[in-house]
C-alpha atoms as a PDB file:
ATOM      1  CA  UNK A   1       0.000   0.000   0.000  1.00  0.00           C
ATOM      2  CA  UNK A   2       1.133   3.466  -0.697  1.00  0.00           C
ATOM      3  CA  UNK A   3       1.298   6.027   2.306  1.00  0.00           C
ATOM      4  CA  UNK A   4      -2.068   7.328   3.066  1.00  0.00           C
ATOM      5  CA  UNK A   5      -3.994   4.504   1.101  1.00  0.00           C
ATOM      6  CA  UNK A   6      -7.463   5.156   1.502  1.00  0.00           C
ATOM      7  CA  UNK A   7      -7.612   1.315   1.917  1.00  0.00           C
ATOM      8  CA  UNK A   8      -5.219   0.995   5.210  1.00  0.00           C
ATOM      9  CA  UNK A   9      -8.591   3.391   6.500  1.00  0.00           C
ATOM     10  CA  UNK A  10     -11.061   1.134   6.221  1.00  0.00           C
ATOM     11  CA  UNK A  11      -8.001  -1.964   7.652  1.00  0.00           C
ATOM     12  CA  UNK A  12      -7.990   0.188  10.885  1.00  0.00           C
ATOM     13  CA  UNK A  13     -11.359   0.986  11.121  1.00  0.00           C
ATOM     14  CA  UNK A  14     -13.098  -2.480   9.532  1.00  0.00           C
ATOM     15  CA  UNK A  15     -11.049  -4.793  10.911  1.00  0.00           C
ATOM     16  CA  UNK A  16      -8.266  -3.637  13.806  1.00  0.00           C
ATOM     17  CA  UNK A  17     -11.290  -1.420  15.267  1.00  0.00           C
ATOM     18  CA  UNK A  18      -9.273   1.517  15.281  1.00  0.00           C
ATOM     19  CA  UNK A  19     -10.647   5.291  14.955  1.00  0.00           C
ATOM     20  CA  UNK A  20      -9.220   8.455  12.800  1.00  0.00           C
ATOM     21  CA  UNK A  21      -6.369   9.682  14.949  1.00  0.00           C
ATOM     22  CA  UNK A  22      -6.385   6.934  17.906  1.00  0.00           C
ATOM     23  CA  UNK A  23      -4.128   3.843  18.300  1.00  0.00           C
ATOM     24  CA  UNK A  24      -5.301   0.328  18.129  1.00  0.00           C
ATOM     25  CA  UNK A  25      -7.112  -1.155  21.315  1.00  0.00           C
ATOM     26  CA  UNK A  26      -5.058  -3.779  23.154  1.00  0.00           C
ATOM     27  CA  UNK A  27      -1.052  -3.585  24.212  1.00  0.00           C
ATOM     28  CA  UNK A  28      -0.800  -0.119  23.720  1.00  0.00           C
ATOM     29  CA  UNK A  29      -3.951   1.531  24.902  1.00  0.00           C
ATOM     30  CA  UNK A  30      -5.305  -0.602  27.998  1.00  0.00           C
ATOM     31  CA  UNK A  31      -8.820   2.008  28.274  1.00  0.00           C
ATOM     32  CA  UNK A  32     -12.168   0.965  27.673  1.00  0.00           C
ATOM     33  CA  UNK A  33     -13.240   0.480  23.839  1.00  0.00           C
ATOM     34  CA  UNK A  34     -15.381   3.527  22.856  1.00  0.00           C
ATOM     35  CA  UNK A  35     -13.160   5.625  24.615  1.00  0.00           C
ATOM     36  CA  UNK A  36     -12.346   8.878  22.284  1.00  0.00           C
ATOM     37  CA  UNK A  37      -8.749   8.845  23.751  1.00  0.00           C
ATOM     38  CA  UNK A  38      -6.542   6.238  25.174  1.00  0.00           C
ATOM     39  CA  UNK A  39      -6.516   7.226  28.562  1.00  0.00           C
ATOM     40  CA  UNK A  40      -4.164   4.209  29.919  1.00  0.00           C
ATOM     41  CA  UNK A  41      -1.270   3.262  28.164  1.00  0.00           C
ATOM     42  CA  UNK A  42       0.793   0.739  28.225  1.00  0.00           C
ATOM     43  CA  UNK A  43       3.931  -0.564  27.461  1.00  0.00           C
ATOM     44  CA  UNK A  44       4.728   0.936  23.562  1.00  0.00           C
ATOM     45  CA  UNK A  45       8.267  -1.377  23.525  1.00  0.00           C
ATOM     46  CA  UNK A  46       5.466  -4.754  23.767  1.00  0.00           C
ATOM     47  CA  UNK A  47       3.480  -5.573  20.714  1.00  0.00           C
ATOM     48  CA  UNK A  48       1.210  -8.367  21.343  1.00  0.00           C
ATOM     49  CA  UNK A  49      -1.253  -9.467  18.679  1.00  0.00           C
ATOM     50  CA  UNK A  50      -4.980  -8.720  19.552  1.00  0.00           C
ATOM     51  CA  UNK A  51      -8.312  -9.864  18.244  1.00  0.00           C
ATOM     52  CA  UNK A  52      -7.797  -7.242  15.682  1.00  0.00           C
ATOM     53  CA  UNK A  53      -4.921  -8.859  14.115  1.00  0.00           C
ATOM     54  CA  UNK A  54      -6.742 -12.348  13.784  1.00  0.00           C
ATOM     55  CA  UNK A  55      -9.878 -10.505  11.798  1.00  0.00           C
ATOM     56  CA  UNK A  56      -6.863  -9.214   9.373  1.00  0.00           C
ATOM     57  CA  UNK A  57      -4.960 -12.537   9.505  1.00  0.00           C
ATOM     58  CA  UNK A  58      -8.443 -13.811   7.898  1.00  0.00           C
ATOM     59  CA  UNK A  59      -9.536 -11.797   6.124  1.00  0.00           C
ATOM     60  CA  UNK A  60      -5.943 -11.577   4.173  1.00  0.00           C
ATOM     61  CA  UNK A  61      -6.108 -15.792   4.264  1.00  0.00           C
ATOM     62  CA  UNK A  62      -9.936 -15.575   2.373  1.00  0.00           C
ATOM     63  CA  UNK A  63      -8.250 -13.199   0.053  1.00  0.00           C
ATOM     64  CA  UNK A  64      -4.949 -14.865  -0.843  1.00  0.00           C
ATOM     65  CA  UNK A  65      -7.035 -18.003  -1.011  1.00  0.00           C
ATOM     66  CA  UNK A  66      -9.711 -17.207  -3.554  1.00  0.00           C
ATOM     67  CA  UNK A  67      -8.905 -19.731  -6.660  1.00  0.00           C
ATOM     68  CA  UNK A  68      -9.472 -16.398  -8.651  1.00  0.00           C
ATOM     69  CA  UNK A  69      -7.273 -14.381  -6.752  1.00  0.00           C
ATOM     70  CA  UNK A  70      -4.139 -14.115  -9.443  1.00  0.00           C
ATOM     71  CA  UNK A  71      -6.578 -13.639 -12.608  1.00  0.00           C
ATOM     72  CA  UNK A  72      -7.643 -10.046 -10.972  1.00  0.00           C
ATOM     73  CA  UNK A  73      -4.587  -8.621  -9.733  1.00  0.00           C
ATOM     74  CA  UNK A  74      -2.658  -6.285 -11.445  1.00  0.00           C
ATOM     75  CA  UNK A  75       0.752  -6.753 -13.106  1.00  0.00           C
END
């Protein structure tokens, strides 16, 4: 993805649950979901995968996986 792909949007918000301007619920920001700011952080040096992750694991699995996948990509 290029910088600023409107697609890498809709990843954060879709999939990792993540709002405009916000980082990603889990290691990071330890507040409540729904929360307009992370009020709690946590450690930033830990990254630990989150539910978040899994949905774009799978979703990236379905796509990779889809017997049609190569005919419709670009070259």
């Amino acid at each position: 993805f290029q910088q600023d792909d409107p697609v890498l949007d809709l990843i954060d918000q879709k999939i990792l649950g993540r709002s405009p301007g916000s980082v990603v619920p889990g290691g990071w920001c330890l507040g409540e979901p729904g929360n307009s700011t992370c009020l709690t952080w946590g450690d930033a040096s830990i990254l630990r995968p989150g539910t978040g992750s899994q949905r774009l694991e799978k979703a990236i699995v379905e796509l990779l996986s889809n017997g049609t996948f190569r005919s419709r990509q670009c070259i």
